[in-house]
N, C-alpha and C. Protein backbone atom coordinates (compact mmCIF):
# COMPACT_ATOMS: atom_id res chain seq x y z
N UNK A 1 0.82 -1.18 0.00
CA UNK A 1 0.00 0.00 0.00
C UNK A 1 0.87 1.26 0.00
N UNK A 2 1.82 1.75 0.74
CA UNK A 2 2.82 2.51 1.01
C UNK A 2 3.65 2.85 -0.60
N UNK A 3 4.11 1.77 -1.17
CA UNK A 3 4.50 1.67 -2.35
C UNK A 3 3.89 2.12 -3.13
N UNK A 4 2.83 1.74 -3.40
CA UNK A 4 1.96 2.49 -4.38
C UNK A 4 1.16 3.70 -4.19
N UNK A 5 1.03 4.15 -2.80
CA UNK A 5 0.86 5.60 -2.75
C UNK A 5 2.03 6.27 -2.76
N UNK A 6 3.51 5.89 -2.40
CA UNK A 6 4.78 6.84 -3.33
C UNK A 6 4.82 6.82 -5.12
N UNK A 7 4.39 5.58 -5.51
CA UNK A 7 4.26 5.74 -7.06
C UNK A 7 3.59 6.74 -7.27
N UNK A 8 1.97 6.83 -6.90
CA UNK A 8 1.10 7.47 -7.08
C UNK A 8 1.86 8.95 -6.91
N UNK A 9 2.46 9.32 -5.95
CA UNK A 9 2.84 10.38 -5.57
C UNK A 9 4.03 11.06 -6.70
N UNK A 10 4.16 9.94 -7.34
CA UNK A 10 5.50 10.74 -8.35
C UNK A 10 6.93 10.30 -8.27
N UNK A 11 6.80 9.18 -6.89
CA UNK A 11 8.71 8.57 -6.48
C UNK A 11 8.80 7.70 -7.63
N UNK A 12 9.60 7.18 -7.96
CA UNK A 12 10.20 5.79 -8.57
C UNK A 12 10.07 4.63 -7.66
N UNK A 13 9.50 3.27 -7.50
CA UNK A 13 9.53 2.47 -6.77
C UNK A 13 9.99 1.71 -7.27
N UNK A 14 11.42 0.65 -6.20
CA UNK A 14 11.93 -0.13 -7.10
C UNK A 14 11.57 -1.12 -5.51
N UNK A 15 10.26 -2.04 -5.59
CA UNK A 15 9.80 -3.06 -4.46
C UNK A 15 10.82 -4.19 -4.60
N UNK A 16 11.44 -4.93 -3.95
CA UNK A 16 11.86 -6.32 -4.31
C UNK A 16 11.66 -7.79 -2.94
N UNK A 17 10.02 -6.93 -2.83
CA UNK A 17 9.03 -8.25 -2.45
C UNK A 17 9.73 -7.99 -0.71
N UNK A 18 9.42 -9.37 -0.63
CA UNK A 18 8.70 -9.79 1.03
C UNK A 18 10.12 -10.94 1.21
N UNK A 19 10.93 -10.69 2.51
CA UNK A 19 11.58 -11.78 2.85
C UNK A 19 12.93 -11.82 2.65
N UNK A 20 13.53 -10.48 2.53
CA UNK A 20 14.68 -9.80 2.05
C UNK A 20 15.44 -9.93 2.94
N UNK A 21 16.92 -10.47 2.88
CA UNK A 21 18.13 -10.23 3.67
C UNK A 21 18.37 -8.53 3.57
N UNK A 22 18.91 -8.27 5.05
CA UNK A 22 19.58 -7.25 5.28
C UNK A 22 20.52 -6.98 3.79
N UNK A 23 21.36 -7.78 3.75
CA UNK A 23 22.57 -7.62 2.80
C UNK A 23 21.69 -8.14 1.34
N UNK A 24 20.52 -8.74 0.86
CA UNK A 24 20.08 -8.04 -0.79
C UNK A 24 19.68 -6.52 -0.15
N UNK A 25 19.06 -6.30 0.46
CA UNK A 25 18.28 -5.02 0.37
C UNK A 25 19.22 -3.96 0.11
N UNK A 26 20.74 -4.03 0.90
CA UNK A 26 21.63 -3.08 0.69
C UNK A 26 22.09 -3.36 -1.01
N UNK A 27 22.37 -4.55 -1.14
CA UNK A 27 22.91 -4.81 -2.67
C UNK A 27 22.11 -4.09 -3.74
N UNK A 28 20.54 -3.62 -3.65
CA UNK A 28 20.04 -3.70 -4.49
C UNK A 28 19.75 -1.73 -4.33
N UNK A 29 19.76 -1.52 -2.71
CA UNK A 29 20.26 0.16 -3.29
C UNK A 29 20.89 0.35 -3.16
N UNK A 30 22.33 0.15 -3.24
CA UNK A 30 23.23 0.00 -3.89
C UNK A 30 23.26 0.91 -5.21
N UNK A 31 22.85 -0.58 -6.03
CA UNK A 31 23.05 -0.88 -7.50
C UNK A 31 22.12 0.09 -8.23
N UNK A 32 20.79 -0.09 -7.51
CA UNK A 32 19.66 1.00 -7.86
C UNK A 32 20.24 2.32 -7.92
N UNK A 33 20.83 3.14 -7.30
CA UNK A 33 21.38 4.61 -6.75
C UNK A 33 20.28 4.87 -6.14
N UNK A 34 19.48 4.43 -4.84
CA UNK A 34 18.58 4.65 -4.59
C UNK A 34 18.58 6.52 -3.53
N UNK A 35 17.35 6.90 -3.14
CA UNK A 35 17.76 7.70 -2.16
C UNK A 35 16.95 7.67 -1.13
N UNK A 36 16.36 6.59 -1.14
CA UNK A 36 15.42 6.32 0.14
C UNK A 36 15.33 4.65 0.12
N UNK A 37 15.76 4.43 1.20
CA UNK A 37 15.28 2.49 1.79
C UNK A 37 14.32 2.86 2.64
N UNK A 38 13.06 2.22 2.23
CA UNK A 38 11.82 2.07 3.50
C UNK A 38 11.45 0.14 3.60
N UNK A 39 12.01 0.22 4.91
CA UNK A 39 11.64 -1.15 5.67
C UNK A 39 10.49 -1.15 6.59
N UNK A 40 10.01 -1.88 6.18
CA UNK A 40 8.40 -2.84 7.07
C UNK A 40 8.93 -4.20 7.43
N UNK A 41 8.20 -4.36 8.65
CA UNK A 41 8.55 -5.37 9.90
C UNK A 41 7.40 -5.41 10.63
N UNK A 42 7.14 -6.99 10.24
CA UNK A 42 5.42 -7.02 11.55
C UNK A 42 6.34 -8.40 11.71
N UNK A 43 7.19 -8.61 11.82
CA UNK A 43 7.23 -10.13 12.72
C UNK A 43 8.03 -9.84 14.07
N UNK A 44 8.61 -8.79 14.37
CA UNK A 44 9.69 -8.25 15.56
C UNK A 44 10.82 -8.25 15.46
N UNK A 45 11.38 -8.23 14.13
CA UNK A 45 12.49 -8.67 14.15
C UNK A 45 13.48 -7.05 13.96
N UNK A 46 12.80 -6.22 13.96
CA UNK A 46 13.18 -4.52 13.52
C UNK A 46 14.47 -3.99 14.33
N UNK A 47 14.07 -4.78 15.79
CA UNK A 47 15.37 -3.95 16.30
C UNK A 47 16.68 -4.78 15.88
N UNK A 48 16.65 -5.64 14.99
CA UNK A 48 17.71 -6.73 14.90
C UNK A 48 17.92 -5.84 12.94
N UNK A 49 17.14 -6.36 12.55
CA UNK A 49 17.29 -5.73 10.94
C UNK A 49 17.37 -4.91 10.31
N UNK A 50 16.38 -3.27 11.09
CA UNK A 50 16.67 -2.19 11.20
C UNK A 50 18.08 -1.64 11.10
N UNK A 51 18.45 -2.22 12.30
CA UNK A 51 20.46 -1.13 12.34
C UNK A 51 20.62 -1.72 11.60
N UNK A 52 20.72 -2.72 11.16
CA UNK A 52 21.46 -3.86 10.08
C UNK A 52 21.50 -3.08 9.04
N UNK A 53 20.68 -2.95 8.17
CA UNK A 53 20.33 -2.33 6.90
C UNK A 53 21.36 -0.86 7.19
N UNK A 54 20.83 -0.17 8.21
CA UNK A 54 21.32 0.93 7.87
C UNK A 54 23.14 1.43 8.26
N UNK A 55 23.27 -0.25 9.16
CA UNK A 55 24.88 0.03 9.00
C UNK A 55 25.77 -0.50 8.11
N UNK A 56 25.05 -1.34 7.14
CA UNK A 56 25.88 -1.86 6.24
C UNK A 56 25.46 -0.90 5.20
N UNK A 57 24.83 -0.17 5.28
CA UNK A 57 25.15 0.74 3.83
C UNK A 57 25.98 2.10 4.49
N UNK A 58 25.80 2.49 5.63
CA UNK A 58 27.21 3.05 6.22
C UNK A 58 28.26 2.72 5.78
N UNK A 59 28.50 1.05 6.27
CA UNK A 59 30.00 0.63 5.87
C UNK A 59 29.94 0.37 4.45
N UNK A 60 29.10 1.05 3.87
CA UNK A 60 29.26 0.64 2.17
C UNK A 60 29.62 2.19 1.77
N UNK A 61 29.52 3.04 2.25
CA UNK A 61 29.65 4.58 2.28
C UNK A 61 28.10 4.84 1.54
N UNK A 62 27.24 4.06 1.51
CA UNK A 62 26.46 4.96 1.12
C UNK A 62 25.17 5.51 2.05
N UNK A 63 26.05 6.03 3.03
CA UNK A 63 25.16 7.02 4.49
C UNK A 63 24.52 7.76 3.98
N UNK A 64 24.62 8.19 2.95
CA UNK A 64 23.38 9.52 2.35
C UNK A 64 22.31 8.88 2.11
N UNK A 65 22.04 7.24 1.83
CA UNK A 65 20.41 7.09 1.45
C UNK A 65 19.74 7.49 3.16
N UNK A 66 18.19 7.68 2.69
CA UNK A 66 17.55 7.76 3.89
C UNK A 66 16.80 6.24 4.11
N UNK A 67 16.94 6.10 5.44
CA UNK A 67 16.68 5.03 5.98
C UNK A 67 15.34 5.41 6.71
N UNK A 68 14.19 4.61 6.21
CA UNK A 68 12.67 4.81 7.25
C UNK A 68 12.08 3.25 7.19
N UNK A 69 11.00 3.63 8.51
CA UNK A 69 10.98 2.07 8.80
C UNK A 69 9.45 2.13 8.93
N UNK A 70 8.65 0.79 9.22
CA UNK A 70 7.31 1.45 9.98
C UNK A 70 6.84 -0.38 9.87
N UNK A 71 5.82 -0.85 10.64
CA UNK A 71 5.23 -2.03 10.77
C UNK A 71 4.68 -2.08 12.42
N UNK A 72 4.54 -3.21 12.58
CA UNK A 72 4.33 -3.18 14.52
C UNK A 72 5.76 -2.83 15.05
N UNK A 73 6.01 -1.67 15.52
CA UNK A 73 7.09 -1.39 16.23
C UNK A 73 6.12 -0.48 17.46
N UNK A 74 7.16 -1.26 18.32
CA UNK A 74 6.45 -0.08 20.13
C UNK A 74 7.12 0.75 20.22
N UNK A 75 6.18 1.92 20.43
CA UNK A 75 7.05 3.38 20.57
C UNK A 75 8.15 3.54 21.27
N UNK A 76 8.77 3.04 22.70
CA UNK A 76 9.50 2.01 23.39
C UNK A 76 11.14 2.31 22.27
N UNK A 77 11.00 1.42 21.40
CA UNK A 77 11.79 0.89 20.22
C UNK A 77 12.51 2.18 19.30
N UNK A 78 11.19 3.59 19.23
CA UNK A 78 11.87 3.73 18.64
C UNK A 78 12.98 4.77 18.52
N UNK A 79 13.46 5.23 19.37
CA UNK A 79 14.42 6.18 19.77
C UNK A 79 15.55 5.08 19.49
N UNK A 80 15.85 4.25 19.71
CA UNK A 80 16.93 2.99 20.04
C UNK A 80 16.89 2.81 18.06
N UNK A 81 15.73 2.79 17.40
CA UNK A 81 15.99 2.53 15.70
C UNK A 81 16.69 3.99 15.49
N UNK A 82 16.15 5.26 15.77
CA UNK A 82 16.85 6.43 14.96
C UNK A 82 18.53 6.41 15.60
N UNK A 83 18.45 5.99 16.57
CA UNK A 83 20.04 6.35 17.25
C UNK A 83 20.71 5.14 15.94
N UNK A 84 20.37 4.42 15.54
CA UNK A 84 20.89 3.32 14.82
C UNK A 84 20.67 3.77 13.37
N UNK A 85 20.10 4.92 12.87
CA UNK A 85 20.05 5.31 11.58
C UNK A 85 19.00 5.61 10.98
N UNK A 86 17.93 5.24 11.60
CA UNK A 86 16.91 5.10 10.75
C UNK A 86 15.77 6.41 11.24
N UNK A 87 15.65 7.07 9.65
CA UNK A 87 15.23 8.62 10.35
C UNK A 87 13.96 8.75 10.56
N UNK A 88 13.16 7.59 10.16
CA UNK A 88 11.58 7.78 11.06
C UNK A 88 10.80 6.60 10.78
N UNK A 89 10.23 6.29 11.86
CA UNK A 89 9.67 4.95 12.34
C UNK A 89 7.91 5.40 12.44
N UNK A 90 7.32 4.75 11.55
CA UNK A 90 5.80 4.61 11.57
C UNK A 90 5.18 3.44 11.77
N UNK A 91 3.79 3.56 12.81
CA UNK A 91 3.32 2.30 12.90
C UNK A 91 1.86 2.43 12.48
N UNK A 92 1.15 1.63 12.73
CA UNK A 92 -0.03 1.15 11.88
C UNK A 92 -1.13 2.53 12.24
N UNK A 93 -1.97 2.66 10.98
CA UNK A 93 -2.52 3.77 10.78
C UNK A 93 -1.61 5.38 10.24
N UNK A 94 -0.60 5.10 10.11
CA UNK A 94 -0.10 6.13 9.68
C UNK A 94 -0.84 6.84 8.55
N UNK A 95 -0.99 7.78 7.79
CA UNK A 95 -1.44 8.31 6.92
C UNK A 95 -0.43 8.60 5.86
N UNK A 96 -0.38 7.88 4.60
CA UNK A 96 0.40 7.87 3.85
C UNK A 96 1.00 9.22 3.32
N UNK A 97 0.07 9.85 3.56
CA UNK A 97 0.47 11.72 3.27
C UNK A 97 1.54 11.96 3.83
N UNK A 98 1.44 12.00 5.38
CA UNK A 98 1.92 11.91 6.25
C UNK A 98 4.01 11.06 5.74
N UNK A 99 4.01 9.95 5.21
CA UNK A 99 5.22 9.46 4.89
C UNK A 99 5.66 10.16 3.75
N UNK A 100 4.84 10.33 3.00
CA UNK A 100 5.06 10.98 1.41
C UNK A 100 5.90 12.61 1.64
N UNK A 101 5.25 13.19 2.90
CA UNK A 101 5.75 14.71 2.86
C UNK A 101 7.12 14.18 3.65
N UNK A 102 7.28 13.32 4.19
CA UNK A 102 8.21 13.04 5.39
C UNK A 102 9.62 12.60 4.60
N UNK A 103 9.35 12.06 2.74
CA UNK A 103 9.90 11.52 2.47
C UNK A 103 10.61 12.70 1.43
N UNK A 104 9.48 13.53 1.15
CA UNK A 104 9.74 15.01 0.10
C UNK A 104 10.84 15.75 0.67
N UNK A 105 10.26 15.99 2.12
CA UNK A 105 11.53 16.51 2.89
C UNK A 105 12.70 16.44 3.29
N UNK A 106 12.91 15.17 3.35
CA UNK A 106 14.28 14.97 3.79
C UNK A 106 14.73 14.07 2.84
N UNK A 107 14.43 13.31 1.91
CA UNK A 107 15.65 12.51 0.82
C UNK A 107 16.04 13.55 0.24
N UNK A 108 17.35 13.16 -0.30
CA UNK A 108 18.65 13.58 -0.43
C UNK A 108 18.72 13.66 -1.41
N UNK A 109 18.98 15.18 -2.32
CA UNK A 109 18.78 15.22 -3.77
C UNK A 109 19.63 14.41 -4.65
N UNK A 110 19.66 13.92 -5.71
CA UNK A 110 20.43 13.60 -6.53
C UNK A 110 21.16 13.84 -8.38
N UNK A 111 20.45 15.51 -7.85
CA UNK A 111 20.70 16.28 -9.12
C UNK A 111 22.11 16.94 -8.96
């Protein structure tokens, strides 16, 4: 749903499905030149996969993508995800507007 209200919105979406290692997801923005990774997590596994993602594209130098997250995460959690990289954590009911302006604002130009 998220995906296709950023299409809708005008982003480029490059999805590559459900069930992703930490290390494809980095491989693939990477390769993409992406400027935004958004990770979803409803099984709990966020505080484990979260930093993951966003420190291996650190140690890949590519710290400029933006890193956002959102699924069942407890508010609890998420001060402990941004200290680890990830610049904003949404949970259920969010309003896609709401991610879309969040996402206008702060990714990182690439002109």
């Amino acid at each position: 749903m998220v995906s296709r209200a950023l299409r809708d919105a005008g982003f480029e979406v490059i999805y590559t499905g459900l069930h992703q290692t930490p290390e494809q997801i980095v491989a693939a923005a990477i390769q993409e030149d992406v400027q935004v990774v958004g990770l979803s997590c409803l099984s709990g596994a966020h505080m484990t996969l979260f930093p993951k993602v966003a420190r291996m594209l650190s140690d890949q130098g590519a710290n400029d993508i933006l890193v956002v997250g959102g699924g069942i995460i407890p508010e609890e959690d998420e001060a402990a995800l941004k200290e680890a990289g990830i610049s904003m954590v949404w949970g259920p009911g969010t309003r896609t507007e709401d991610i879309i302006q969040f996402i206008k604002n702060n990714a990182p130009s690439r002109e």
